[in-house]
PDB file of N, CA and C in Angstrom:
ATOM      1  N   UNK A   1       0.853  -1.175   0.000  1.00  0.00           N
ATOM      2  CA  UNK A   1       0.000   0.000   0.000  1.00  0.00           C
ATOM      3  C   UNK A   1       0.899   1.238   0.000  1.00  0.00           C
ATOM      4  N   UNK A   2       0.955   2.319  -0.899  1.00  0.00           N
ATOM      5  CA  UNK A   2       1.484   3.651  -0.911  1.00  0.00           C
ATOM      6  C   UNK A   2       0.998   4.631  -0.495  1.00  0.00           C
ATOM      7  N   UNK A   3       1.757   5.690   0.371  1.00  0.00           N
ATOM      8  CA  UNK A   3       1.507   6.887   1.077  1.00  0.00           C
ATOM      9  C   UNK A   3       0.182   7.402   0.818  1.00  0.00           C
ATOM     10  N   UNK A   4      -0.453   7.257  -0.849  1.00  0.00           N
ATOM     11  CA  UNK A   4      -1.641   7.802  -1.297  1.00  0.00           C
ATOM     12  C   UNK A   4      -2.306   7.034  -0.655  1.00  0.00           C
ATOM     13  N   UNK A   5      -2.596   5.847  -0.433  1.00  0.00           N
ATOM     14  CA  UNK A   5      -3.666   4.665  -0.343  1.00  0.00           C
ATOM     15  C   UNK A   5      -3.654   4.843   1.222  1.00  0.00           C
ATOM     16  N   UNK A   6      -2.833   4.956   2.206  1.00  0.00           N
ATOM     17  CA  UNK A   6      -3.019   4.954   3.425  1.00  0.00           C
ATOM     18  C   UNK A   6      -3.598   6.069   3.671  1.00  0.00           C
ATOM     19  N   UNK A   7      -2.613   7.783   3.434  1.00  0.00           N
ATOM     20  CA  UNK A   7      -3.559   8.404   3.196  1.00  0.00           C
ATOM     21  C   UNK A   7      -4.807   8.561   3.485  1.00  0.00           C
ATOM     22  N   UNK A   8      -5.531   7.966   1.856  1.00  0.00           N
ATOM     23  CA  UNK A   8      -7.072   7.582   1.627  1.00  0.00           C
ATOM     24  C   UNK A   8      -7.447   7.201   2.777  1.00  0.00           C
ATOM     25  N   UNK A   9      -6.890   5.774   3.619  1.00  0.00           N
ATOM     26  CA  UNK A   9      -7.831   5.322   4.177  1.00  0.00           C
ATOM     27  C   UNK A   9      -7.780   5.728   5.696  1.00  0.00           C
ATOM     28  N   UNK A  10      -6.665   6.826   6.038  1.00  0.00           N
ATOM     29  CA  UNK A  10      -7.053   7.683   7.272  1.00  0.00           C
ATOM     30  C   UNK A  10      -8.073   8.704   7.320  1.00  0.00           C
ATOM     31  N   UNK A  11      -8.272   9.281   5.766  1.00  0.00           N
ATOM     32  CA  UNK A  11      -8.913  10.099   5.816  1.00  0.00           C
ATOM     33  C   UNK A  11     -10.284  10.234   5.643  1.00  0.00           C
ATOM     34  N   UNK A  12     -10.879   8.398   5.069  1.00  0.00           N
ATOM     35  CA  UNK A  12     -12.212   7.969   5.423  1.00  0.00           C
ATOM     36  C   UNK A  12     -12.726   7.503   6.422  1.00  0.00           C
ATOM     37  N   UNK A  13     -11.665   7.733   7.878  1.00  0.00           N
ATOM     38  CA  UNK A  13     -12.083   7.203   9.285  1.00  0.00           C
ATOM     39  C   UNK A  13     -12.758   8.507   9.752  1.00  0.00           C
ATOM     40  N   UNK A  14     -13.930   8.471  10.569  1.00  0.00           N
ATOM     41  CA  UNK A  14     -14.709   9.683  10.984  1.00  0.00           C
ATOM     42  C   UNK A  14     -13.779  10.730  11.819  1.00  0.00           C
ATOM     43  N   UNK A  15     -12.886   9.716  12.934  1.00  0.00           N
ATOM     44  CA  UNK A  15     -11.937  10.651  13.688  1.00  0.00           C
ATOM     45  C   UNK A  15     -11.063  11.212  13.055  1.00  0.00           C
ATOM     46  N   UNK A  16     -10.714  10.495  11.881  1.00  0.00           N
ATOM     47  CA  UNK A  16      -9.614  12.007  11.081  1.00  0.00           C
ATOM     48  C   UNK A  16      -9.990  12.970   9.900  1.00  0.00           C
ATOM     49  N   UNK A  17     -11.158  12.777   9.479  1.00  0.00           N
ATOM     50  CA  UNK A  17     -11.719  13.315   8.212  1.00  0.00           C
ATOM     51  C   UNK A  17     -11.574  14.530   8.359  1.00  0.00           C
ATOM     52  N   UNK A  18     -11.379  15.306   8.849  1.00  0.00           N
ATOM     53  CA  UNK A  18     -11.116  17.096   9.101  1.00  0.00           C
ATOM     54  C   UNK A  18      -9.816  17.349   9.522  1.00  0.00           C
ATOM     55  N   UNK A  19      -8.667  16.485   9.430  1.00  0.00           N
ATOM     56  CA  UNK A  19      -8.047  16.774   9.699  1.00  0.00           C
ATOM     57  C   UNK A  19      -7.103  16.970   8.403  1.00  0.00           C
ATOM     58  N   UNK A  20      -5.718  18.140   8.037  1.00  0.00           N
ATOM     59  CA  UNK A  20      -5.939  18.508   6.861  1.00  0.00           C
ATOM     60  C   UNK A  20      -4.804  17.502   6.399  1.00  0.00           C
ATOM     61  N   UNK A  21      -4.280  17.520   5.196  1.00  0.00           N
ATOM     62  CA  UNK A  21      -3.305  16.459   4.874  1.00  0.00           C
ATOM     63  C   UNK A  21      -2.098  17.090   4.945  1.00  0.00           C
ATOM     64  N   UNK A  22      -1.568  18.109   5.077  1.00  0.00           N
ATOM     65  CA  UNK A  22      -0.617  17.746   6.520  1.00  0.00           C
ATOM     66  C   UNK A  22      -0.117  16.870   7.475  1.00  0.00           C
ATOM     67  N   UNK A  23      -1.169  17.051   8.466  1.00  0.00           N
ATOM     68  CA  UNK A  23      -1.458  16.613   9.654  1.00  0.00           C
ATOM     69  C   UNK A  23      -1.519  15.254   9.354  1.00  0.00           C
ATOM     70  N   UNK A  24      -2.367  14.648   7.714  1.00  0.00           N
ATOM     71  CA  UNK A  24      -2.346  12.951   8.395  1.00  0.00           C
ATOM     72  C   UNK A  24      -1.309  12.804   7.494  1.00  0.00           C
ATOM     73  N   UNK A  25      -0.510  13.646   6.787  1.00  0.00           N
ATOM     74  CA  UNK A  25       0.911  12.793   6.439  1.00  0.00           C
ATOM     75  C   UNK A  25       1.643  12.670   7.983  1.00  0.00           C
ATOM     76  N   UNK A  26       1.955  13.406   8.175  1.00  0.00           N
ATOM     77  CA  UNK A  26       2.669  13.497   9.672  1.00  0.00           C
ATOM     78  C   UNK A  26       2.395  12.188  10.927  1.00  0.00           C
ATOM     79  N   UNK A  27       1.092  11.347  10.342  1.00  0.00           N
ATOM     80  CA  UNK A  27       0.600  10.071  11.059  1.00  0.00           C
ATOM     81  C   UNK A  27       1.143   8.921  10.539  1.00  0.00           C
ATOM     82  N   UNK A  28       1.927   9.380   9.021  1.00  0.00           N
ATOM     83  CA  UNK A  28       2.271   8.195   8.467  1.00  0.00           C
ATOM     84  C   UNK A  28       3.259   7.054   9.387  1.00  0.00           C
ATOM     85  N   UNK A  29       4.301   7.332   9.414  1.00  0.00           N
ATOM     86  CA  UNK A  29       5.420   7.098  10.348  1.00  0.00           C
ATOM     87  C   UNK A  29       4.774   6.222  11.491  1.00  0.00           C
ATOM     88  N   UNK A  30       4.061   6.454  12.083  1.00  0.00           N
ATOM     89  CA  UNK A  30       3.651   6.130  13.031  1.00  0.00           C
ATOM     90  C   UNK A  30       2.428   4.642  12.975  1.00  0.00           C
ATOM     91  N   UNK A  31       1.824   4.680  11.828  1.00  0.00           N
ATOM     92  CA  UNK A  31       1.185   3.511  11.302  1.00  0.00           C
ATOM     93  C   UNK A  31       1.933   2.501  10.621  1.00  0.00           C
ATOM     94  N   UNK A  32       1.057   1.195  10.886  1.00  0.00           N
ATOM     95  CA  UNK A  32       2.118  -0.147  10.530  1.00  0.00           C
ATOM     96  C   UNK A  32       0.856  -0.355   9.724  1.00  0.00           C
ATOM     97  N   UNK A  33       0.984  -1.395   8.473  1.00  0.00           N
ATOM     98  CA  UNK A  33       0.563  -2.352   8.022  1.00  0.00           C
ATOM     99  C   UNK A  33       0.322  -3.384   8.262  1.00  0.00           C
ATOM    100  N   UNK A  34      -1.180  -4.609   8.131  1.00  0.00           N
ATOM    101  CA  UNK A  34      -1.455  -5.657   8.849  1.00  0.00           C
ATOM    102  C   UNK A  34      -2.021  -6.422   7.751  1.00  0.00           C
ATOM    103  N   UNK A  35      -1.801  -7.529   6.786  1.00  0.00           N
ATOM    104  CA  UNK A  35      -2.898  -8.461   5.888  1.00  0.00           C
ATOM    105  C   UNK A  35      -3.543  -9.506   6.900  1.00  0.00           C
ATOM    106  N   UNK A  36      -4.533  -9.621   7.196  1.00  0.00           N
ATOM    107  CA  UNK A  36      -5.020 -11.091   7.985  1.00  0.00           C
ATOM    108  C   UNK A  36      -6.013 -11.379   7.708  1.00  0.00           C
ATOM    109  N   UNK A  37      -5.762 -13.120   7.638  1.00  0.00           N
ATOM    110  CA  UNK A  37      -6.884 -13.848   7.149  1.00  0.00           C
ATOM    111  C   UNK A  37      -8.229 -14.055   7.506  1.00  0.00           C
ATOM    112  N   UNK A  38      -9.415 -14.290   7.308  1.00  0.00           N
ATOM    113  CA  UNK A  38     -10.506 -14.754   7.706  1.00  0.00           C
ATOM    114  C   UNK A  38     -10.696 -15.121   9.042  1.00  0.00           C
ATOM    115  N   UNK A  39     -10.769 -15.312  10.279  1.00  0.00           N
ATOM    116  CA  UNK A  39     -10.919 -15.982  11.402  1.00  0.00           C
ATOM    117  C   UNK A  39     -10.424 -14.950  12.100  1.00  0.00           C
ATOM    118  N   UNK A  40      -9.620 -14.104  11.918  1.00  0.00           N
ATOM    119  CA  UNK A  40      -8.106 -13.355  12.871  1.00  0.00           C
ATOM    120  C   UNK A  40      -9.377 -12.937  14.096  1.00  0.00           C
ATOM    121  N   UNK A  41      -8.800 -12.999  15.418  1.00  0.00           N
ATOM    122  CA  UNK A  41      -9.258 -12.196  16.188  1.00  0.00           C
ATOM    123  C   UNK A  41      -8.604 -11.235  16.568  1.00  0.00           C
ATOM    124  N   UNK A  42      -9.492  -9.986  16.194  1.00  0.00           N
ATOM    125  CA  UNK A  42      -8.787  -8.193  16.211  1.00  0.00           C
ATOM    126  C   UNK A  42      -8.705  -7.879  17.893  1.00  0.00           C
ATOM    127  N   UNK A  43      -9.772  -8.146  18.345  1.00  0.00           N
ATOM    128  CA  UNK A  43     -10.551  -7.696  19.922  1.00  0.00           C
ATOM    129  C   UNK A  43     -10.865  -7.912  20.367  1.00  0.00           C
ATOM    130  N   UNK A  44     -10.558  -8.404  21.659  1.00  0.00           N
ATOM    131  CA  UNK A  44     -11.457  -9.481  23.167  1.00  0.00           C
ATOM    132  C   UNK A  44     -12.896  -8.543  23.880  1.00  0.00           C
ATOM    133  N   UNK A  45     -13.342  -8.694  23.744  1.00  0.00           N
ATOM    134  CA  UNK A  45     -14.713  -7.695  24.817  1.00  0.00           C
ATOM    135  C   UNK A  45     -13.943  -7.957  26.598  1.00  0.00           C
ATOM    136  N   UNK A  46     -13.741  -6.763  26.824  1.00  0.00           N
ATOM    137  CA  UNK A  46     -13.390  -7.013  28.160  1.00  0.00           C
ATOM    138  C   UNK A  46     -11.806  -7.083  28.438  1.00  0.00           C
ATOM    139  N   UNK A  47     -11.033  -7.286  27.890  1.00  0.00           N
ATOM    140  CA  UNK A  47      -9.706  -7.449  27.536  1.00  0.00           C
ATOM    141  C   UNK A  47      -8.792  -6.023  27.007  1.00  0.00           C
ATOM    142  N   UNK A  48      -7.594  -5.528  27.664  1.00  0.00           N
ATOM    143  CA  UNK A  48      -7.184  -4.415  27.304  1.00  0.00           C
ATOM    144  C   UNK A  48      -7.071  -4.344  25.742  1.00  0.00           C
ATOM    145  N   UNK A  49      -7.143  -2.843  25.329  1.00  0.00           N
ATOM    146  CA  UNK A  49      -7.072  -2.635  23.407  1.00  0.00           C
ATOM    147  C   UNK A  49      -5.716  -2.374  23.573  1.00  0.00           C
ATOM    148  N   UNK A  50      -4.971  -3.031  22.549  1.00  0.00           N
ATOM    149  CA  UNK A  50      -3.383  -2.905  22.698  1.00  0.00           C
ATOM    150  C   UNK A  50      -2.816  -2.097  21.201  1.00  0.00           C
ATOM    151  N   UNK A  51      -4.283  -1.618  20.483  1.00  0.00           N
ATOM    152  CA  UNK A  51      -3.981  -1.000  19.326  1.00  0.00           C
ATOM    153  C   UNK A  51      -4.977  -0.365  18.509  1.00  0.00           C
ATOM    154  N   UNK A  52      -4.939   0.173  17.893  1.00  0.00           N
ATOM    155  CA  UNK A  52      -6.139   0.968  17.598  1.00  0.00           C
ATOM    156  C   UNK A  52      -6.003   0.502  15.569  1.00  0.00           C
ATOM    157  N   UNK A  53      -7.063   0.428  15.478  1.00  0.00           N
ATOM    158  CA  UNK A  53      -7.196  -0.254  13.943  1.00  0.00           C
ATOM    159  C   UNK A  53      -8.228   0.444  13.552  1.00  0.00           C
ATOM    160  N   UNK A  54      -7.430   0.612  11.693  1.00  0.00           N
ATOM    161  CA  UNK A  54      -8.407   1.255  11.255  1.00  0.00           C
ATOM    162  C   UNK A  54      -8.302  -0.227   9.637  1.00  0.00           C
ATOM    163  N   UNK A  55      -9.820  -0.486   9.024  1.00  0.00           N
ATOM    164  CA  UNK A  55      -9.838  -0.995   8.125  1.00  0.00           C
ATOM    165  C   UNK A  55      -9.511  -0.687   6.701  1.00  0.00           C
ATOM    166  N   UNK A  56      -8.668  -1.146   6.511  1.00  0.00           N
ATOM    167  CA  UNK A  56      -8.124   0.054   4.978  1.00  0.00           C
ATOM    168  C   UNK A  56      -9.196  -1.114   3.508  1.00  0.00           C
ATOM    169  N   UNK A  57      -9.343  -2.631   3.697  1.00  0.00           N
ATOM    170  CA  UNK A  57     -10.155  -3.279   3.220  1.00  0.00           C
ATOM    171  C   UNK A  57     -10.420  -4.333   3.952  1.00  0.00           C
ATOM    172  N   UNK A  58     -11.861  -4.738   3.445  1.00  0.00           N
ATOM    173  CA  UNK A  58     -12.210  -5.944   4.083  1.00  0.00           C
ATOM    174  C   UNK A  58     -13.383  -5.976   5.022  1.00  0.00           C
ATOM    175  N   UNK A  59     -13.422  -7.052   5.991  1.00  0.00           N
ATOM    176  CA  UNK A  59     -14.877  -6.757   6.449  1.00  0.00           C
ATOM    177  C   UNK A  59     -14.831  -7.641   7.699  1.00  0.00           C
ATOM    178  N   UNK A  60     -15.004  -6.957   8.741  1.00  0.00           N
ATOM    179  CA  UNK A  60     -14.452  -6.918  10.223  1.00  0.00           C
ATOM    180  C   UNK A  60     -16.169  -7.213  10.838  1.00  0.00           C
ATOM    181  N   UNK A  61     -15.557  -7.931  12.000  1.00  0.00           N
ATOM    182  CA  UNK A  61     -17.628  -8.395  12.682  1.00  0.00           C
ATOM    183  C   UNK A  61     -17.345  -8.616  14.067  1.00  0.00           C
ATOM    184  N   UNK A  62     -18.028  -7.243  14.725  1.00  0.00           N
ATOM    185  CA  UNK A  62     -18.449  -7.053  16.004  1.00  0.00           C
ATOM    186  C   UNK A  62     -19.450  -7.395  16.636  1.00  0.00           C
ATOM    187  N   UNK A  63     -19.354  -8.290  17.898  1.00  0.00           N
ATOM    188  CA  UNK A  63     -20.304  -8.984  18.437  1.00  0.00           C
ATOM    189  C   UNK A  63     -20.315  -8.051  20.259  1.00  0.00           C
ATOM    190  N   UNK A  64     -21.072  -7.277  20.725  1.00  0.00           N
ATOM    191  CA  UNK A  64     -21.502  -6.358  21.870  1.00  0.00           C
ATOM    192  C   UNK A  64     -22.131  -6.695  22.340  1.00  0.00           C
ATOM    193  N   UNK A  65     -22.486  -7.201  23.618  1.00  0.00           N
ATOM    194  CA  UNK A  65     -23.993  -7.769  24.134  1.00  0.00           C
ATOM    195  C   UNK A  65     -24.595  -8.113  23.312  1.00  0.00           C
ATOM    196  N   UNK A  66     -24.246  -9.269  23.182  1.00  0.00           N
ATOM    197  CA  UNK A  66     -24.946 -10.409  21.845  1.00  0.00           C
ATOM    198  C   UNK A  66     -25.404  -9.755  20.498  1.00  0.00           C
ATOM    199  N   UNK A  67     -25.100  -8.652  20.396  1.00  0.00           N
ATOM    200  CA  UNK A  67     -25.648  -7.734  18.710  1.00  0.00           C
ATOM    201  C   UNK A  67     -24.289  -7.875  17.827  1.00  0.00           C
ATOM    202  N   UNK A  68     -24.257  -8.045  17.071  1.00  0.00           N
ATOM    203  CA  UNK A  68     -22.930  -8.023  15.925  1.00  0.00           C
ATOM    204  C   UNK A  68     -23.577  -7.019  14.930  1.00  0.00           C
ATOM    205  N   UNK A  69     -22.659  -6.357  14.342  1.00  0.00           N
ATOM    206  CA  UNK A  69     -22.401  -5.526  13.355  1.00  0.00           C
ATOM    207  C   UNK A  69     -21.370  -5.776  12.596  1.00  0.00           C
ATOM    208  N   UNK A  70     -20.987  -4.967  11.482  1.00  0.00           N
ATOM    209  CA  UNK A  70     -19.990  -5.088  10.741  1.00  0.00           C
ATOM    210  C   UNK A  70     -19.416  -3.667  10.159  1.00  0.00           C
ATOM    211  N   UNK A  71     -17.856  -3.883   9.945  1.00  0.00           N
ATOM    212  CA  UNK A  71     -17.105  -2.621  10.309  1.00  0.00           C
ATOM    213  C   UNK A  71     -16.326  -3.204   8.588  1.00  0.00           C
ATOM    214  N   UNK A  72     -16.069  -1.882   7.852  1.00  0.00           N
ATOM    215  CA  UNK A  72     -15.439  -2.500   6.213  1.00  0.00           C
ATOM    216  C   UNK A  72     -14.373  -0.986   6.344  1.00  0.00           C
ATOM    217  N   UNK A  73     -13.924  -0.554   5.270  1.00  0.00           N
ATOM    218  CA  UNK A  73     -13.091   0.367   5.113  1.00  0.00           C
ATOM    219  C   UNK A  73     -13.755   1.877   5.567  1.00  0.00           C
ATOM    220  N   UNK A  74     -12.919   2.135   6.268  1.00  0.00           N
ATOM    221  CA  UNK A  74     -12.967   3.438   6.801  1.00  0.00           C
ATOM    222  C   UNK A  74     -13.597   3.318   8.257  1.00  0.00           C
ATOM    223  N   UNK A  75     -14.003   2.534   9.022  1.00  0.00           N
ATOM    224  CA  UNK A  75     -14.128   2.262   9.965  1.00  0.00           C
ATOM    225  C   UNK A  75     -13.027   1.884  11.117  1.00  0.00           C
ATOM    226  N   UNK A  76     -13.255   2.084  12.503  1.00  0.00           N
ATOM    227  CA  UNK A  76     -12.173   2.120  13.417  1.00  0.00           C
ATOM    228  C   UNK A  76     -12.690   0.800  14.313  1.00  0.00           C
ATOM    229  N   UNK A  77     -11.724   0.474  15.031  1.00  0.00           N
ATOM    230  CA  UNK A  77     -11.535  -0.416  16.221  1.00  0.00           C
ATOM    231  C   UNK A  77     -10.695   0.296  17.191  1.00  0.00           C
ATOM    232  N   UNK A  78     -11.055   0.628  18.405  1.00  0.00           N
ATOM    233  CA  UNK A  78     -10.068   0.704  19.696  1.00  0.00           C
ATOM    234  C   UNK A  78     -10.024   2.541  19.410  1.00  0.00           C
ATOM    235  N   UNK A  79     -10.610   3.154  19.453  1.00  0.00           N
ATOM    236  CA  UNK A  79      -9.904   4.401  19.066  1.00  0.00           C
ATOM    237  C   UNK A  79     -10.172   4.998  20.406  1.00  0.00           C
ATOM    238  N   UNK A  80     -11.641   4.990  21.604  1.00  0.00           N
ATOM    239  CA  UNK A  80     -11.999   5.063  22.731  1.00  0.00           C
ATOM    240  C   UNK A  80     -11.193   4.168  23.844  1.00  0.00           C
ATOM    241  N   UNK A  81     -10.600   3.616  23.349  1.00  0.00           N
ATOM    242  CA  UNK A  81     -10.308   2.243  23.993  1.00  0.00           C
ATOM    243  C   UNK A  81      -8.668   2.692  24.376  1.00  0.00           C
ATOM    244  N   UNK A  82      -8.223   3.395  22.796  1.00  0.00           N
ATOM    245  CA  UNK A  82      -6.700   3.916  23.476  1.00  0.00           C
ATOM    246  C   UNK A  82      -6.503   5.032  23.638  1.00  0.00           C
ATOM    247  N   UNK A  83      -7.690   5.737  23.637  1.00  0.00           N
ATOM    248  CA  UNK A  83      -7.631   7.307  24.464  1.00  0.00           C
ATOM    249  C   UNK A  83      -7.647   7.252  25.686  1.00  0.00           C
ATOM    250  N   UNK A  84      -8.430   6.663  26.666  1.00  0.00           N
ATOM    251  CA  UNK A  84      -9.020   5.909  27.851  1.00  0.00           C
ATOM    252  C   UNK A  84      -7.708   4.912  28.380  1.00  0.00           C
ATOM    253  N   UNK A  85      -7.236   4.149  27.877  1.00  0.00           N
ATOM    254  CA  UNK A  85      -6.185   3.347  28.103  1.00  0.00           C
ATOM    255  C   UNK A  85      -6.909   2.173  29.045  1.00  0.00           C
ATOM    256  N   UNK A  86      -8.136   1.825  27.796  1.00  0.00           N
ATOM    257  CA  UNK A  86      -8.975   0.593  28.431  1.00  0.00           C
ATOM    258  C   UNK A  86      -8.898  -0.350  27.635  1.00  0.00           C
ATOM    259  N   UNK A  87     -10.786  -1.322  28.291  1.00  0.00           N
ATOM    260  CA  UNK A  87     -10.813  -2.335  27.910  1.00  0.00           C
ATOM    261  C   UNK A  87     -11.685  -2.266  26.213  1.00  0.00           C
ATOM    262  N   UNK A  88     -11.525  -3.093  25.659  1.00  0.00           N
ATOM    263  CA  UNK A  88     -12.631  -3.799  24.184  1.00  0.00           C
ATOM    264  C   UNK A  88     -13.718  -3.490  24.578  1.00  0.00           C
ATOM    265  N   UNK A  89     -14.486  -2.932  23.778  1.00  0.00           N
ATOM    266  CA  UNK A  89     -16.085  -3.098  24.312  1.00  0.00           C
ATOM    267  C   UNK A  89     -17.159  -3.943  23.204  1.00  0.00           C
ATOM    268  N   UNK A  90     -16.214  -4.836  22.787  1.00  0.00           N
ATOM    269  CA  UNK A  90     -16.693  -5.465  22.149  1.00  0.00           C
ATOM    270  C   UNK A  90     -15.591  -6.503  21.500  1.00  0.00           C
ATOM    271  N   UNK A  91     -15.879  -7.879  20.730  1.00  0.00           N
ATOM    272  CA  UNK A  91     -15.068  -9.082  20.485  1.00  0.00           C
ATOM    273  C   UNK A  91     -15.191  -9.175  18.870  1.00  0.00           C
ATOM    274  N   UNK A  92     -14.015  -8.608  18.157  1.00  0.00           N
ATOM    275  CA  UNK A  92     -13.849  -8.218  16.709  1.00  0.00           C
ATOM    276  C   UNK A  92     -13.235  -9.489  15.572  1.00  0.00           C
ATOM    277  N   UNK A  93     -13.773 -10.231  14.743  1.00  0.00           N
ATOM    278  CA  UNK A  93     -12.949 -11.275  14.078  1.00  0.00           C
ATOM    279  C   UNK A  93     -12.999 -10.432  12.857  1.00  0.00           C
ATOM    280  N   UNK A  94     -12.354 -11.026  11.875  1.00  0.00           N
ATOM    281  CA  UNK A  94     -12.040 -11.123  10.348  1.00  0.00           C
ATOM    282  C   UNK A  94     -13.192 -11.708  10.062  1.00  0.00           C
ATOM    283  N   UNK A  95     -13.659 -11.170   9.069  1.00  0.00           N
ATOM    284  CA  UNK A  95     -14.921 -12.049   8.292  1.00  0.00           C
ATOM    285  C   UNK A  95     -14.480 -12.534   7.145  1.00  0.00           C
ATOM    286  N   UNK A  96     -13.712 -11.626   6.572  1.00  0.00           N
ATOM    287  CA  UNK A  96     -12.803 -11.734   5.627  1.00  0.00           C
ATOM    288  C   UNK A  96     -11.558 -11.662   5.376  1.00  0.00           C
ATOM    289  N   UNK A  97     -10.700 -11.721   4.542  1.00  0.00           N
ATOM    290  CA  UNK A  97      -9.162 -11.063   4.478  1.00  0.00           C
ATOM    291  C   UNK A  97      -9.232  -9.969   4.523  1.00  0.00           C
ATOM    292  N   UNK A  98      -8.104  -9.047   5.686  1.00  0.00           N
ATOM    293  CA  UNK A  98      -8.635  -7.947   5.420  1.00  0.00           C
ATOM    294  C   UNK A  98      -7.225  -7.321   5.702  1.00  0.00           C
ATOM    295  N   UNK A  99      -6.714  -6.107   5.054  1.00  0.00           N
ATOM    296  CA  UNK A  99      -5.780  -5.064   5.331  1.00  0.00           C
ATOM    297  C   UNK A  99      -6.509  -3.850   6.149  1.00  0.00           C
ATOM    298  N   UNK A 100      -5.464  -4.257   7.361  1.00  0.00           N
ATOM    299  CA  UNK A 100      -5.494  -3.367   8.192  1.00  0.00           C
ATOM    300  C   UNK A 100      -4.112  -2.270   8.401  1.00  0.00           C
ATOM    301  N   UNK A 101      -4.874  -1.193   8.891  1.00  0.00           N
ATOM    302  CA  UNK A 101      -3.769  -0.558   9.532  1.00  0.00           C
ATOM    303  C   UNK A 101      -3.674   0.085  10.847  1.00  0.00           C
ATOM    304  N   UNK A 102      -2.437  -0.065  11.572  1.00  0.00           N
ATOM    305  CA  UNK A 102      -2.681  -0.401  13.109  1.00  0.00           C
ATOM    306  C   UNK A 102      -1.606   0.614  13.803  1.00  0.00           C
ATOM    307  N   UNK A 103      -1.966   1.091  15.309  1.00  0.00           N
ATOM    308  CA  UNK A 103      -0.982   2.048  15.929  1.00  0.00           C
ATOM    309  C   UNK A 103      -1.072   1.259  17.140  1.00  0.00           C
ATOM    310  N   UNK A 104      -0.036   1.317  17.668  1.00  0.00           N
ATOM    311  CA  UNK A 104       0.215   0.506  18.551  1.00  0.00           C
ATOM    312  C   UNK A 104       0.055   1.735  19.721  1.00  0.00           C
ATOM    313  N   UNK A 105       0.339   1.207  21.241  1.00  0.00           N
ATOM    314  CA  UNK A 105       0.089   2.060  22.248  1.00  0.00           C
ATOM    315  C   UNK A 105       1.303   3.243  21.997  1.00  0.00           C
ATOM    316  N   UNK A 106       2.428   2.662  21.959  1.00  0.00           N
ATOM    317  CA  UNK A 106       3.195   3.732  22.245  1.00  0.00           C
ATOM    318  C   UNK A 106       3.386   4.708  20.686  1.00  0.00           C
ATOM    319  N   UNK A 107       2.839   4.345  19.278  1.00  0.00           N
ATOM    320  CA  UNK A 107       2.625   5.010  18.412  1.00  0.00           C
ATOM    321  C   UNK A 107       1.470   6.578  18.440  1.00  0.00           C
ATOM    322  N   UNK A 108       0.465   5.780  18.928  1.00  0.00           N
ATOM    323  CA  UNK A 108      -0.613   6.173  19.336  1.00  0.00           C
ATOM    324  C   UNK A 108      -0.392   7.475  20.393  1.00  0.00           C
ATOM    325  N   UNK A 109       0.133   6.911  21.386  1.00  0.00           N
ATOM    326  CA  UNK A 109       0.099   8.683  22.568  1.00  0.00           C
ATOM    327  C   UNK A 109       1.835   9.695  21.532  1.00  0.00           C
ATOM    328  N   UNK A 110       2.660   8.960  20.962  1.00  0.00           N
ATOM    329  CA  UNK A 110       3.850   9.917  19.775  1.00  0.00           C
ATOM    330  C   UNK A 110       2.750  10.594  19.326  1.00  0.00           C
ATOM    331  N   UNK A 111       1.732  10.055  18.665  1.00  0.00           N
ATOM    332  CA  UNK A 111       0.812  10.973  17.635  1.00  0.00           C
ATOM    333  C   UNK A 111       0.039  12.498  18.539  1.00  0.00           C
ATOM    334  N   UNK A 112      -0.779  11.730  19.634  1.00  0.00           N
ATOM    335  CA  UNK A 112      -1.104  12.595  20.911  1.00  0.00           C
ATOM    336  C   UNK A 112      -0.279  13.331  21.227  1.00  0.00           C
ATOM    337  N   UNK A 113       1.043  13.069  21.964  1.00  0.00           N
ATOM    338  CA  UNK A 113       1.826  13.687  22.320  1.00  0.00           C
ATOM    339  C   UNK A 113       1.903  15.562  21.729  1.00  0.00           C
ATOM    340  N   UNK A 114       1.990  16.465  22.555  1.00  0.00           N
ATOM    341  CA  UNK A 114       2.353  17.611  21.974  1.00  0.00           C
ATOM    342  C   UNK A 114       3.700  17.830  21.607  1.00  0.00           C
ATOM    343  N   UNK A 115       3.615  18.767  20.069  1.00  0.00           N
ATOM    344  CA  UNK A 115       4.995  19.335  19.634  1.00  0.00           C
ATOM    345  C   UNK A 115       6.139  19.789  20.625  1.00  0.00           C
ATOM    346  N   UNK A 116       7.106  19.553  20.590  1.00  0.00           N
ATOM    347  CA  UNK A 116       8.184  20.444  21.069  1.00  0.00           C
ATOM    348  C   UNK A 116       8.083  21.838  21.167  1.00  0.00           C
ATOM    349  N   UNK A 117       8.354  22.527  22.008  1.00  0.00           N
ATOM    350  CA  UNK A 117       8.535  24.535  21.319  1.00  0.00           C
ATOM    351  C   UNK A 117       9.978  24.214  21.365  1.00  0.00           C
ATOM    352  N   UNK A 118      10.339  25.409  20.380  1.00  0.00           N
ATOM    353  CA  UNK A 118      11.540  25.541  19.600  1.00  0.00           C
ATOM    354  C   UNK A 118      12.128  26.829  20.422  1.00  0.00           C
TER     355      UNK A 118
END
């Protein structure tokens, strides 16, 4: 996937869509790449979020007090979860193959983190 394509798919997540492209080049660095197969489990319900995922393709299935939904590109996992520095609030598999892209904890508060003054 190239700078354009990640890009793209930060900038179809609701939490970054206003933010200008600048700002989400400057996130690049800080995001990893993930391909996983069908079955993968993303998220325990109840279990600390150790990363915050966003779906760049594919098709992700959340099960919450017995309701499941489904999460495809441009959708997030963990984004409350690693602001909070909590638990899943919900238990996330692969439905499909899916490319993800992922910030890990300590990526995640670099991004938070405030600038230096000069």
């Amino acid at each position: 996937m190239g700078d354009r394509d990640r890009l793209d798919a930060l900038r179809a997540t609701k939490e970054l869509r206003g933010w200008s492209d600048a700002r989400l080049r400057r996130l690049l660095p800080f995001v990893d790449e993930v391909c996983v197969p069908t079955g993968t489990l993303i998220g325990e319900a109840g279990r600390l979020c150790h990363q915050l995922v966003i779906v760049a393709s594919g098709v992700l299935e959340t099960c919450r007090e017995g309701r499941s939904s489904r999460l495809g590109p441009g959708d997030t996992v963990g984004w409350k979860a690693m602001r909070d520095r909590g638990l899943h609030d919900a238990t996330v598999l692969s439905v499909s193959a899916a490319h993800l892209l992922v910030m890990s904890h300590d990526q995640f508060r670099a991004v938070e983190a405030p600038a230096p003054r000069r």
